[in-house]
N, C-alpha and C. Protein backbone atom coordinates (compact mmCIF):
# COMPACT_ATOMS: atom_id res chain seq x y z
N UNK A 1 109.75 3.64 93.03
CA UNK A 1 110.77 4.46 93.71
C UNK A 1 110.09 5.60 94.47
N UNK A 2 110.34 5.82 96.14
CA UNK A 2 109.71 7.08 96.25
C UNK A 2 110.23 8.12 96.43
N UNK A 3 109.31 9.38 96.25
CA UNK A 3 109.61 10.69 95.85
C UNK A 3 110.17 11.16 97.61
N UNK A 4 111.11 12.28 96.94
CA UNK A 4 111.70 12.62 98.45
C UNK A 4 111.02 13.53 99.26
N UNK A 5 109.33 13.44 98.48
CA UNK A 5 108.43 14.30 99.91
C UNK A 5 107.99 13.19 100.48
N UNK A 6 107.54 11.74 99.85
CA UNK A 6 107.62 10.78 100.56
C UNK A 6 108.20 10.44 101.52
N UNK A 7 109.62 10.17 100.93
CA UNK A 7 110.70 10.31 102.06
C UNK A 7 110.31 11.10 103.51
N UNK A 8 110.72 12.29 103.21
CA UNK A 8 110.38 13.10 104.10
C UNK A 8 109.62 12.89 105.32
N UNK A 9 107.65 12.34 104.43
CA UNK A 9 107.03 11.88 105.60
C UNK A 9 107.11 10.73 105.86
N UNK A 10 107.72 10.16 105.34
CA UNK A 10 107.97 8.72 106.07
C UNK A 10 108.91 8.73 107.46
N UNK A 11 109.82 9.41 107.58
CA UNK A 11 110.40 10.20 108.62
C UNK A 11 109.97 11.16 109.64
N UNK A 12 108.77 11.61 108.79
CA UNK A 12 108.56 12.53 110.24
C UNK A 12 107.81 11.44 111.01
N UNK A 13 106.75 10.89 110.34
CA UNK A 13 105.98 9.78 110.76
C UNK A 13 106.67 8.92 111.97
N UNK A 14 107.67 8.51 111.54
CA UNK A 14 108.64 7.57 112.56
C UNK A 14 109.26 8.50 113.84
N UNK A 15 109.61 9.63 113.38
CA UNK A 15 109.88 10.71 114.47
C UNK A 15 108.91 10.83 115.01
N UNK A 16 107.75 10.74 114.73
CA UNK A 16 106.36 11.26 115.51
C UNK A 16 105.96 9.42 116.30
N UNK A 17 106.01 9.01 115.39
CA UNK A 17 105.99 7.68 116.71
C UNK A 17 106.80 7.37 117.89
N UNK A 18 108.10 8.05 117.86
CA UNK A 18 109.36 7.57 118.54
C UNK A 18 108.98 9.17 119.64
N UNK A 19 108.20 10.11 119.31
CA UNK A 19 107.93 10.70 120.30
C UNK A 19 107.06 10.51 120.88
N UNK A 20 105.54 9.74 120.81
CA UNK A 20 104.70 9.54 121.26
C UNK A 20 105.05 8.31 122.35
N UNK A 21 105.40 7.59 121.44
CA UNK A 21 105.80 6.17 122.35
C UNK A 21 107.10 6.79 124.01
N UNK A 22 108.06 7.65 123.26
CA UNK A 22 109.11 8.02 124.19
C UNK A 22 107.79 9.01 125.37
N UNK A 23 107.07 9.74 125.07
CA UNK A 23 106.23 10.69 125.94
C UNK A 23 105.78 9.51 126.93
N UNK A 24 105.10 8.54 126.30
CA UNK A 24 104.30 7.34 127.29
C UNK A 24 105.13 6.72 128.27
N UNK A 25 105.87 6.60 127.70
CA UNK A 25 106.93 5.47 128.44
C UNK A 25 107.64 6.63 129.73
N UNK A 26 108.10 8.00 129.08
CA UNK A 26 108.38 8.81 130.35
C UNK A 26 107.67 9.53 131.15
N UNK A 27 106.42 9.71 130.78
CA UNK A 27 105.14 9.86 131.61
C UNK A 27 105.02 8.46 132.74
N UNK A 28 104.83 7.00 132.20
CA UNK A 28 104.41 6.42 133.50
C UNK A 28 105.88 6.25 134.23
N UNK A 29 107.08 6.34 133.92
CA UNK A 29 108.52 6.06 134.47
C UNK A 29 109.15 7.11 134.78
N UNK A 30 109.33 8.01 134.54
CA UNK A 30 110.27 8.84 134.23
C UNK A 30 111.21 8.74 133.42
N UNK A 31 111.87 9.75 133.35
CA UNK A 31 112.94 10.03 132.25
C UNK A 31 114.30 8.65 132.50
N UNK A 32 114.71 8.79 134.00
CA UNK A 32 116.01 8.18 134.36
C UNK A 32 115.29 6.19 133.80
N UNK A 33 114.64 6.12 134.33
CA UNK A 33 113.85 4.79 134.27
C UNK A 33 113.36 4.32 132.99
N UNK A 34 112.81 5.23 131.96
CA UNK A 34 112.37 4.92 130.56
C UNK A 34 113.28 4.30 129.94
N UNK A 35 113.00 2.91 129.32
CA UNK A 35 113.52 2.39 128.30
C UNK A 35 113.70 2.28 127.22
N UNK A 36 114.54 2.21 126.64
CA UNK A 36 114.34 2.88 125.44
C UNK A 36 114.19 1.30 124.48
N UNK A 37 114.53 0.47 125.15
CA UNK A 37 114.36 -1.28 124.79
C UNK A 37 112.52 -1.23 124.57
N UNK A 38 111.74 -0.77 125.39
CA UNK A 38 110.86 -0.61 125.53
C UNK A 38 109.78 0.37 124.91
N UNK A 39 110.61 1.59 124.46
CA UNK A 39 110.04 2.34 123.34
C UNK A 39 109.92 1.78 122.16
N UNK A 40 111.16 1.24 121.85
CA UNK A 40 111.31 0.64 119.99
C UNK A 40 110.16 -0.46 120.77
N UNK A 41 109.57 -1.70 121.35
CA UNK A 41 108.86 -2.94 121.11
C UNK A 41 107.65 -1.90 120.79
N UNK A 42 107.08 -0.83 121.84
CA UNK A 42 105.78 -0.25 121.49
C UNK A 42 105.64 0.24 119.67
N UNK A 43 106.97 0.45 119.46
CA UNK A 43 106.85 1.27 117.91
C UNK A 43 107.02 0.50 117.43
N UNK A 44 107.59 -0.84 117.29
CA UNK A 44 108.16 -1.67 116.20
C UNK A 44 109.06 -1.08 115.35
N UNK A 45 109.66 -0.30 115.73
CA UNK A 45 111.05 0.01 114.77
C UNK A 45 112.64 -0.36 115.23
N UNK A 46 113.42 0.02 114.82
CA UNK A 46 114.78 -0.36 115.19
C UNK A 46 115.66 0.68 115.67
N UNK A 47 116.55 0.04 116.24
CA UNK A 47 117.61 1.16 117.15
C UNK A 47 118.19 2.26 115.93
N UNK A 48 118.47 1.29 115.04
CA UNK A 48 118.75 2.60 113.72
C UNK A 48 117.83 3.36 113.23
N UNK A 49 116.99 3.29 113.20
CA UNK A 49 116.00 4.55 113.42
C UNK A 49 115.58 5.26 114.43
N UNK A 50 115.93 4.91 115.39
CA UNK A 50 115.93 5.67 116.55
C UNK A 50 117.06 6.72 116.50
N UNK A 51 118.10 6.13 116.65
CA UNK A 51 119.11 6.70 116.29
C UNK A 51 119.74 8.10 115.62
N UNK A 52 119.16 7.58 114.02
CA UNK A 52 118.91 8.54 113.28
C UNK A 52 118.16 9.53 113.31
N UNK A 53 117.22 9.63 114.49
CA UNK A 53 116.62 10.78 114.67
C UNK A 53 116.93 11.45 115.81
N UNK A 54 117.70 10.70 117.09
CA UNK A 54 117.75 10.83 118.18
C UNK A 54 119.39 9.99 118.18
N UNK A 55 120.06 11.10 118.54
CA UNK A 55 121.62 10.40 118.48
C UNK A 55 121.73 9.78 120.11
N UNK A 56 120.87 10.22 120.59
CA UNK A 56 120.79 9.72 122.65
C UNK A 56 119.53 10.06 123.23
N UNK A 57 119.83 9.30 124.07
CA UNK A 57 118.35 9.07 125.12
C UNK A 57 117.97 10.75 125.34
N UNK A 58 119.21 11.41 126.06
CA UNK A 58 119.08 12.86 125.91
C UNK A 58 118.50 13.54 125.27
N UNK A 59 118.88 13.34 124.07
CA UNK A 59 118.06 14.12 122.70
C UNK A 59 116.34 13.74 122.84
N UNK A 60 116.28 12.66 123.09
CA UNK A 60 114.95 12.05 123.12
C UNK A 60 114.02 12.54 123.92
N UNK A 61 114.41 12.79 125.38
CA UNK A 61 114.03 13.31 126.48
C UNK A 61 113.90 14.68 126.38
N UNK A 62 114.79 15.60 125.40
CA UNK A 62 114.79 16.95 125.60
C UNK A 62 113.35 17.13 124.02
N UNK A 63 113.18 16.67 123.61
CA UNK A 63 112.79 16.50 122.38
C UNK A 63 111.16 16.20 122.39
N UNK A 64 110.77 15.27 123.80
CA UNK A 64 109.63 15.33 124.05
C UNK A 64 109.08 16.45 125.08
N UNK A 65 109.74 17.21 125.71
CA UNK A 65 109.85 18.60 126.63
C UNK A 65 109.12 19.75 125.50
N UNK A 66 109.87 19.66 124.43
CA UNK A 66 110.21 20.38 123.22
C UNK A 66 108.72 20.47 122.26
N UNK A 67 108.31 19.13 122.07
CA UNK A 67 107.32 19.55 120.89
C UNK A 67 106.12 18.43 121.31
N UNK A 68 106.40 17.51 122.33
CA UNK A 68 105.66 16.82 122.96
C UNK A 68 104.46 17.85 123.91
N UNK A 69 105.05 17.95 125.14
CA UNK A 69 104.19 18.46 126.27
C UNK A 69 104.42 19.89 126.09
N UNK A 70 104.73 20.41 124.77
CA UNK A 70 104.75 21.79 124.73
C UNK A 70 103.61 22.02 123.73
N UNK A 71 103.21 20.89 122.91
CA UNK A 71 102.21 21.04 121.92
C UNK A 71 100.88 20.34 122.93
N UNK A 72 100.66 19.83 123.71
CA UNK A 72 100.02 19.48 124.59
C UNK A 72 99.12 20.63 125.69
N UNK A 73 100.03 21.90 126.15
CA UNK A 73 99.95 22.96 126.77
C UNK A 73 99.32 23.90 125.58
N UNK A 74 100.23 23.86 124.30
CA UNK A 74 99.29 25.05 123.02
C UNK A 74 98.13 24.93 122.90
N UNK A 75 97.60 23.45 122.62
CA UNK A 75 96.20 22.96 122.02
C UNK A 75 95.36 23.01 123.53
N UNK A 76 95.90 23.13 124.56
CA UNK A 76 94.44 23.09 125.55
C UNK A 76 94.50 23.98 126.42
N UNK A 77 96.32 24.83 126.41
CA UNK A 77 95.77 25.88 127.21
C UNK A 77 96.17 27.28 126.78
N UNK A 78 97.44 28.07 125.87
CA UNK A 78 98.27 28.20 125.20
C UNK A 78 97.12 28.88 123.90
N UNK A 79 96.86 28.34 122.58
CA UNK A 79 96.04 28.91 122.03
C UNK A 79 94.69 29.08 122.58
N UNK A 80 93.86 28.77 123.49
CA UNK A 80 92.37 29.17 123.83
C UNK A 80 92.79 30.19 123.95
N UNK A 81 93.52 30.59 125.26
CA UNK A 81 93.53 31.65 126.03
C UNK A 81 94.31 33.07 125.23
N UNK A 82 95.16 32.66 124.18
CA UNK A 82 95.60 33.52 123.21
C UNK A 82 94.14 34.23 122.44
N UNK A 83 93.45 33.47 121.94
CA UNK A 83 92.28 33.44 120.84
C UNK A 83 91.34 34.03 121.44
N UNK A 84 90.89 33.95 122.59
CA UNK A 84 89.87 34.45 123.69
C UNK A 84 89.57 35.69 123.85
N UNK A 85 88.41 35.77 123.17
CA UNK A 85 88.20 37.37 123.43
C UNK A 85 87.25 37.37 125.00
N UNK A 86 87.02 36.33 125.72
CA UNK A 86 86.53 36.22 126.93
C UNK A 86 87.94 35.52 127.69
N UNK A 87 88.68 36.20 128.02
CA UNK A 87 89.95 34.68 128.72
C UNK A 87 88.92 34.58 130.19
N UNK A 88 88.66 35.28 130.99
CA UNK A 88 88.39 34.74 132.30
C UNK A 88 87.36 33.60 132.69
N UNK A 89 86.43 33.65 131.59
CA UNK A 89 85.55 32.88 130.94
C UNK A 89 86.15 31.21 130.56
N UNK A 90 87.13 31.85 129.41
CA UNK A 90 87.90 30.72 128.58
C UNK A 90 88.68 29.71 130.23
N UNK A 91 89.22 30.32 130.23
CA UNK A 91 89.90 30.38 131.82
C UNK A 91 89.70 29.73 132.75
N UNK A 92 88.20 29.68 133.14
CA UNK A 92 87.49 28.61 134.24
C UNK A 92 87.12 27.63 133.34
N UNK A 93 86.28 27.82 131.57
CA UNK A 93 86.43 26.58 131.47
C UNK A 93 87.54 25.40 131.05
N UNK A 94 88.58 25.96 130.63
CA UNK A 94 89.78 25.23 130.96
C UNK A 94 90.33 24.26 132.35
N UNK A 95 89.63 25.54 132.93
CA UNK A 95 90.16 24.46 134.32
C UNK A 95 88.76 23.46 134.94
N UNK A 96 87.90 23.81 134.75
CA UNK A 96 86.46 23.20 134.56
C UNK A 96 86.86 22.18 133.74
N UNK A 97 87.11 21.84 132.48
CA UNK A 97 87.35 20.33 131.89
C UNK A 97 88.42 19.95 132.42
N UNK A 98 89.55 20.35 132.73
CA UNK A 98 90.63 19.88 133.79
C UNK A 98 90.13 18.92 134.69
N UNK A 99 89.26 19.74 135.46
CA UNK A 99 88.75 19.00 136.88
C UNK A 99 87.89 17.78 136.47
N UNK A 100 87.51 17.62 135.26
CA UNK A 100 86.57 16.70 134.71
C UNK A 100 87.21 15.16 134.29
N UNK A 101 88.66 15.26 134.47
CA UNK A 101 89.34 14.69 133.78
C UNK A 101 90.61 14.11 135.20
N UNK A 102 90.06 13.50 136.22
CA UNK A 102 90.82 13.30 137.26
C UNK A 102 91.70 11.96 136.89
N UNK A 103 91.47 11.23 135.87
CA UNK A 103 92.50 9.99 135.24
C UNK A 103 94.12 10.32 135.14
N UNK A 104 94.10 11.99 135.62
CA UNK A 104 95.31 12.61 135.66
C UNK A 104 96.06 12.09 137.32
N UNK A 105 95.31 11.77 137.83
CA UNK A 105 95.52 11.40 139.20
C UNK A 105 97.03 10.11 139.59
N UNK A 106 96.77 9.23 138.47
CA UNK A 106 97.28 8.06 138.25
C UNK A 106 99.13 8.18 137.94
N UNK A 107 99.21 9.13 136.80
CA UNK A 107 100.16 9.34 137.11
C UNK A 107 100.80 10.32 136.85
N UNK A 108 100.11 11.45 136.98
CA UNK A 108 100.41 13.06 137.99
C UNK A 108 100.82 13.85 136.23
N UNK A 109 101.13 15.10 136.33
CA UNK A 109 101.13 15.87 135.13
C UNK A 109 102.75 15.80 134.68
N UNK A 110 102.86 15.10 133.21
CA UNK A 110 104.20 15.23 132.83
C UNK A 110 104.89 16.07 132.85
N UNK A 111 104.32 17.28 132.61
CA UNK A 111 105.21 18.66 133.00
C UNK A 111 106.25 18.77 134.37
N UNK A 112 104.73 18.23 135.61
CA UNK A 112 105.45 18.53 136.54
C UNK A 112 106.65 17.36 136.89
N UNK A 113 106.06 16.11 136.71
CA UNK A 113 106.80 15.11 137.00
C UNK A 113 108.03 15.17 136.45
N UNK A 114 108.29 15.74 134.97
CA UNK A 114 110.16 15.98 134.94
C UNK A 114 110.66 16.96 135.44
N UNK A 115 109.80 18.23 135.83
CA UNK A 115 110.75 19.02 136.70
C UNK A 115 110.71 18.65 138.07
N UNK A 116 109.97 17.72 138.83
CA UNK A 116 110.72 17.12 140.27
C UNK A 116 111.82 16.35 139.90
N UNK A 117 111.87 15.57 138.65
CA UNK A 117 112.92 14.45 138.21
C UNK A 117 114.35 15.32 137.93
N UNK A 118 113.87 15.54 137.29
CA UNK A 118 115.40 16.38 136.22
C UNK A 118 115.61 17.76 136.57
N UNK A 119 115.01 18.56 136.92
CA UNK A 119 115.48 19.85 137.50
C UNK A 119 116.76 20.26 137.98
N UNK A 120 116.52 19.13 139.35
CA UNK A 120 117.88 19.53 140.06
C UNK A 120 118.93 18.75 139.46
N UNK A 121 119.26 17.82 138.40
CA UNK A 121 120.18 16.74 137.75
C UNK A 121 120.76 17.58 136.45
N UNK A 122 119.68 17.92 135.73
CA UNK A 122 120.34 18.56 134.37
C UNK A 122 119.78 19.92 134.19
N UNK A 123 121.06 20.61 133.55
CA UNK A 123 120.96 22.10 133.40
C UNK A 123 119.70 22.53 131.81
N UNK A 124 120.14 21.54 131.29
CA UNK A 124 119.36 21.33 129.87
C UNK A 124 117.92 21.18 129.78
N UNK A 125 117.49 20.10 130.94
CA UNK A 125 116.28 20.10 131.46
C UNK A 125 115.71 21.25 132.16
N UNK A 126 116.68 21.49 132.87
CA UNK A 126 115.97 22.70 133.80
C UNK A 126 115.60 23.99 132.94
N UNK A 127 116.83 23.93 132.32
CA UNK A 127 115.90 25.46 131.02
C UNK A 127 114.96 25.34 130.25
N UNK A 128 114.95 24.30 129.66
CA UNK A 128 113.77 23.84 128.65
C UNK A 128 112.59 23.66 129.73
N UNK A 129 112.23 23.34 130.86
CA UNK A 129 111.09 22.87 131.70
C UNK A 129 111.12 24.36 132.10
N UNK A 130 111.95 25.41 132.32
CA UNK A 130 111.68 26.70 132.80
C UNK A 130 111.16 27.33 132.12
N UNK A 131 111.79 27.45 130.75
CA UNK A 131 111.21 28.18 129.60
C UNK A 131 109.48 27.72 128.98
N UNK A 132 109.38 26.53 129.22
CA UNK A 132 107.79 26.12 129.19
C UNK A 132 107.13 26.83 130.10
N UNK A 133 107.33 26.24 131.37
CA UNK A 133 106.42 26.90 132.28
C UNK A 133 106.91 28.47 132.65
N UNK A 134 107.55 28.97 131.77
CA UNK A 134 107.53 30.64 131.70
C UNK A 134 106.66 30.97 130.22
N UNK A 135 106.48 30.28 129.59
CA UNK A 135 105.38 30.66 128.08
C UNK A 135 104.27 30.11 129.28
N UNK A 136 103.72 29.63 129.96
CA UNK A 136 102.86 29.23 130.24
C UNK A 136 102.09 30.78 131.60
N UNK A 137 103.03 30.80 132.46
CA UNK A 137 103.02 31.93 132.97
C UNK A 137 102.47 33.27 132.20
N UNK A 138 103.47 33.60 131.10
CA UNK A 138 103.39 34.75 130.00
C UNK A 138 101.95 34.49 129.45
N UNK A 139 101.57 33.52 129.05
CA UNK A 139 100.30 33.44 128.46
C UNK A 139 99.27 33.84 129.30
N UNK A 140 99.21 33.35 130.45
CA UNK A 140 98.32 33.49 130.98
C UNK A 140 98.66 35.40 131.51
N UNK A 141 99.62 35.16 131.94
CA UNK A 141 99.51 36.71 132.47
C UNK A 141 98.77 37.57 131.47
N UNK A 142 98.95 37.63 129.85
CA UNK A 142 98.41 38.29 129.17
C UNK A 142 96.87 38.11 128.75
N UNK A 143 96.89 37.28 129.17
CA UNK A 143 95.32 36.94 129.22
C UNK A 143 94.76 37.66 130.31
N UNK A 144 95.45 37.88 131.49
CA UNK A 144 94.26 38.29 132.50
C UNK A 144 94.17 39.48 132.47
N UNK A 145 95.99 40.21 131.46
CA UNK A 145 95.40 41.84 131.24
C UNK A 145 94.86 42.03 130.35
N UNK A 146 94.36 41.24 129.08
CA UNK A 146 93.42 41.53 128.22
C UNK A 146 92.21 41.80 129.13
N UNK A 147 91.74 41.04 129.72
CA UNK A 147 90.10 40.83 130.52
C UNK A 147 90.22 41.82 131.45
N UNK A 148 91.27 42.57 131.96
CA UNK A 148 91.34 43.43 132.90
C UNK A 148 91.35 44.50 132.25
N UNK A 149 91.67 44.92 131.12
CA UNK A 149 91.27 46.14 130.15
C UNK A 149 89.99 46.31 129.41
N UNK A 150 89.58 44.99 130.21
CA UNK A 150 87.92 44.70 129.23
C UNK A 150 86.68 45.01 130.58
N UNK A 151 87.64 45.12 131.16
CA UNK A 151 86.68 45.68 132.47
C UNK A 151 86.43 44.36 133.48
N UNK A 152 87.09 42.70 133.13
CA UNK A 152 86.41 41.62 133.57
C UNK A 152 87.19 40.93 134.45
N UNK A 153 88.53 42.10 134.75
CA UNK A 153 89.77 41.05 136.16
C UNK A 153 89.73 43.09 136.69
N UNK A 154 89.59 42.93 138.13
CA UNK A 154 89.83 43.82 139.28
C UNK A 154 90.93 44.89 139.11
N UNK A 155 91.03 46.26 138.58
CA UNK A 155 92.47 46.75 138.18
C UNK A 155 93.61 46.62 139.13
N UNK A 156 93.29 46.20 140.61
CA UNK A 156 94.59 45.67 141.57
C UNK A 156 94.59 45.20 141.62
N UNK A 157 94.34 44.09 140.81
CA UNK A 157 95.11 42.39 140.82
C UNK A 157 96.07 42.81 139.50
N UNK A 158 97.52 42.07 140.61
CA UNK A 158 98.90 42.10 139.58
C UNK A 158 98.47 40.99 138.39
N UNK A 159 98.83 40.52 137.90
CA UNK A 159 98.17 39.74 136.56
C UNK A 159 99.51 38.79 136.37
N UNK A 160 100.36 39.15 136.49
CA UNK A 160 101.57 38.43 136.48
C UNK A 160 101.98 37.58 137.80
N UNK A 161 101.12 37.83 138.75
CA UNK A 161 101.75 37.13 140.11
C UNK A 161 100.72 35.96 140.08
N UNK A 162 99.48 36.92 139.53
CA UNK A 162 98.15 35.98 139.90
C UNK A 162 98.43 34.90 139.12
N UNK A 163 98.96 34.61 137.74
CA UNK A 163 99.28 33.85 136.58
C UNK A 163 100.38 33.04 137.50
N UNK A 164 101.16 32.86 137.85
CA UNK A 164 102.05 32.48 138.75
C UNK A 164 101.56 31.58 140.28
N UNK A 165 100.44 32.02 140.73
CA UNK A 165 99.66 31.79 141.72
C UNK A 165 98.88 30.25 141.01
N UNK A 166 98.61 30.75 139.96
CA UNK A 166 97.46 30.01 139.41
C UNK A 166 97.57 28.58 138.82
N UNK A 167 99.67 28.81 138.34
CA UNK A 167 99.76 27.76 137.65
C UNK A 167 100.94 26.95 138.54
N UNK A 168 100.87 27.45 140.19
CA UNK A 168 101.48 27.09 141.65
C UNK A 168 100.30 26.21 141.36
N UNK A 169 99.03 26.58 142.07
CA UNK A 169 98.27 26.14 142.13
C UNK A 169 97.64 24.71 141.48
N UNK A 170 97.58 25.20 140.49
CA UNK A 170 97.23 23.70 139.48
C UNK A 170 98.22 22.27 139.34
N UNK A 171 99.33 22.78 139.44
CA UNK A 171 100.44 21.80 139.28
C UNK A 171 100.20 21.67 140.79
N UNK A 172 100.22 21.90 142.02
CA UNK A 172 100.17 21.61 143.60
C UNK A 172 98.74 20.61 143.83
N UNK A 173 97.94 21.01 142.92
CA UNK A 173 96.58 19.97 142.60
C UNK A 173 96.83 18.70 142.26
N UNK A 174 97.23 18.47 141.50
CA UNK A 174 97.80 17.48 140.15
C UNK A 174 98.89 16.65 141.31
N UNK A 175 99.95 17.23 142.04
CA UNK A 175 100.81 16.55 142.92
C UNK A 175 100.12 16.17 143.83
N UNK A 176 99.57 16.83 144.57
CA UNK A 176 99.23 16.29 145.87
C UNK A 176 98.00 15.06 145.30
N UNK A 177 96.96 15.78 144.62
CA UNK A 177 96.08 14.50 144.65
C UNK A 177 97.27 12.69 144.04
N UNK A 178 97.70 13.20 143.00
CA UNK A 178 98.97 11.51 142.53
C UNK A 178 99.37 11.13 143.52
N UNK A 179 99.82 12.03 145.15
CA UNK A 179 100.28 11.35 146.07
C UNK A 179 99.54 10.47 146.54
N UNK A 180 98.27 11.02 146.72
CA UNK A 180 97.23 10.88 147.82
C UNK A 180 96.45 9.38 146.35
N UNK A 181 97.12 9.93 145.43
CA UNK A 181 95.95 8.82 144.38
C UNK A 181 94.46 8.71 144.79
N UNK A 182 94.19 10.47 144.94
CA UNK A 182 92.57 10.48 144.89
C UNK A 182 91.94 11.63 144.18
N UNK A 183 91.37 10.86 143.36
CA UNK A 183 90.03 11.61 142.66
C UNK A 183 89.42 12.95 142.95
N UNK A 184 88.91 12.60 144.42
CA UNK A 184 88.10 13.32 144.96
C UNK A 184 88.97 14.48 145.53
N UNK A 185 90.36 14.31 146.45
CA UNK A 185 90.89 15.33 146.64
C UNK A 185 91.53 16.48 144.97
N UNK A 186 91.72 16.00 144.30
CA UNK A 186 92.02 16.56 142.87
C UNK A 186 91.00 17.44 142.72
N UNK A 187 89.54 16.89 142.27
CA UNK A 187 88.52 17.59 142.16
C UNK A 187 88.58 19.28 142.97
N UNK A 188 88.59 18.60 144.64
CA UNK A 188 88.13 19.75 145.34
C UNK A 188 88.62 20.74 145.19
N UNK A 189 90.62 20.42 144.95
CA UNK A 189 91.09 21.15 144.72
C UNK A 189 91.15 22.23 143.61
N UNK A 190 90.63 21.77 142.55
CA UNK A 190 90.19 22.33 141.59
C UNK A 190 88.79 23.22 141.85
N UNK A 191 88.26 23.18 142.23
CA UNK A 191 86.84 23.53 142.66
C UNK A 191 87.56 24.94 143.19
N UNK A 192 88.38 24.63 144.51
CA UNK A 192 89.17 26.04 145.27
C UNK A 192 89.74 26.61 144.05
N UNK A 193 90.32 26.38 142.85
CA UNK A 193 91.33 27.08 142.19
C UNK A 193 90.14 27.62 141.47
N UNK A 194 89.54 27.04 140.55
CA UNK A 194 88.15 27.74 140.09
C UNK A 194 87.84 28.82 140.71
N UNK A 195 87.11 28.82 142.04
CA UNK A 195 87.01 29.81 142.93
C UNK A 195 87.54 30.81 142.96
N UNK A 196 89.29 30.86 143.17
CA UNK A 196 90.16 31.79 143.15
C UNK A 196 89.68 32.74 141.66
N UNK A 197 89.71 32.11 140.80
CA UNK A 197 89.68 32.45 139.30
C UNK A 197 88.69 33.50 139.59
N UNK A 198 87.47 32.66 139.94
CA UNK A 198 85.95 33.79 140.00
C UNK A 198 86.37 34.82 140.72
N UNK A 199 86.88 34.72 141.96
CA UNK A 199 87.08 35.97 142.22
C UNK A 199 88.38 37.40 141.83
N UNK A 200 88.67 37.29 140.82
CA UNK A 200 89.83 38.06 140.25
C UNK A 200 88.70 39.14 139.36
N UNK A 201 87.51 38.48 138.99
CA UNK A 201 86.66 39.51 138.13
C UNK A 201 85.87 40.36 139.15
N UNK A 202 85.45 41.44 138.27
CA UNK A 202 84.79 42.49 138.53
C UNK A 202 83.33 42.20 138.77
């Protein structure tokens, strides 16, 4: 018989598959297009367990916004730059392994790809995709006034616009090269945003 911490993870487990599989499937499709016929074959589970964790596709979709590509942003950009007693440093190399990593090309950054999708369609989406890329903003802004009290960002650079500039920037990288489906334009572009970065220090 099992114990109900068993239980427990036996459930999150299945929740954590039904988000991974749902992230994949709306990463190469989008949200409107993802199947959900097609999520359960990748997981091998059943609509009643889907279900039970996810009463609608909705839930599903808001759910990988939520703890999917929001735990995705903590672990690589989100805690460094929190933890960083160098952010401007931390900062380029973040975007330095970014640029290292152009397989992003193929099919463009999930973040951005549901807010061209769903933005203008759902109000639900649009706050949850706002409120991300406003922790994402906030983070960084506070990062560049840590380093700017450390003597290592210019005292007239706004820190909040530049953070804003920066993460225009990166997501405008990420789009244009998926259009263009090139490598090489991704890179360069990154190379210019790098650049920008270097020059904000002292």
């Amino acid at each position: 018989m099992r114990t109900k911490t068993q239980t427990t993870k036996q459930a999150d487990l299945t929740r954590d598959k039904l988000l991974e599989a749902a992230f994949n499937e709306i990463h190469r499709y989008g949200f409107q297009a993802a199947s959900l016929s097609s999520i359960l074959a990748n997981t091998g589970l059943t609509k009643g367990a889907l279900y039970h964790h996810f009463p609608a596709k909705h839930d599903l979709g808001l759910a990988v916004v939520d703890e999917v590509i929001e735990q995705i942003l903590a672990e690589t950009i989100f805690i460094p730059l929190r933890d960083s007693p160098h952010p401007i440093k931390t900062l380029q190399d973040i975007l330095r392994k970014k640029r290292g990593k152009p397989d992003i090309v193929e099919l463009g950054c999930p973040l951005n790809n549901l807010m061209q999708e769903m933005s203008p369609l759902d109000e639900q989406f649009r706050h949850r995709l706002n409120a991300l890329m406003q922790r994402w903003q906030d983070t960084l802004a506070d990062a560049l006034r840590r380093a700017q009290k450390q003597g290592q960002v210019r005292k007239e650079i706004n820190c909040s616009m530049a953070a804003l500039f920066i993460i225009s920037a990166w997501e405008g990288c990420v789009g244009i090269a998926k259009n263009m489906q090139s490598a090489k334009t991704y890179q360069q572009c990154f190379d210019q945003l790098i650049e920008y970065v270097s020059s904000l220090a002292n």
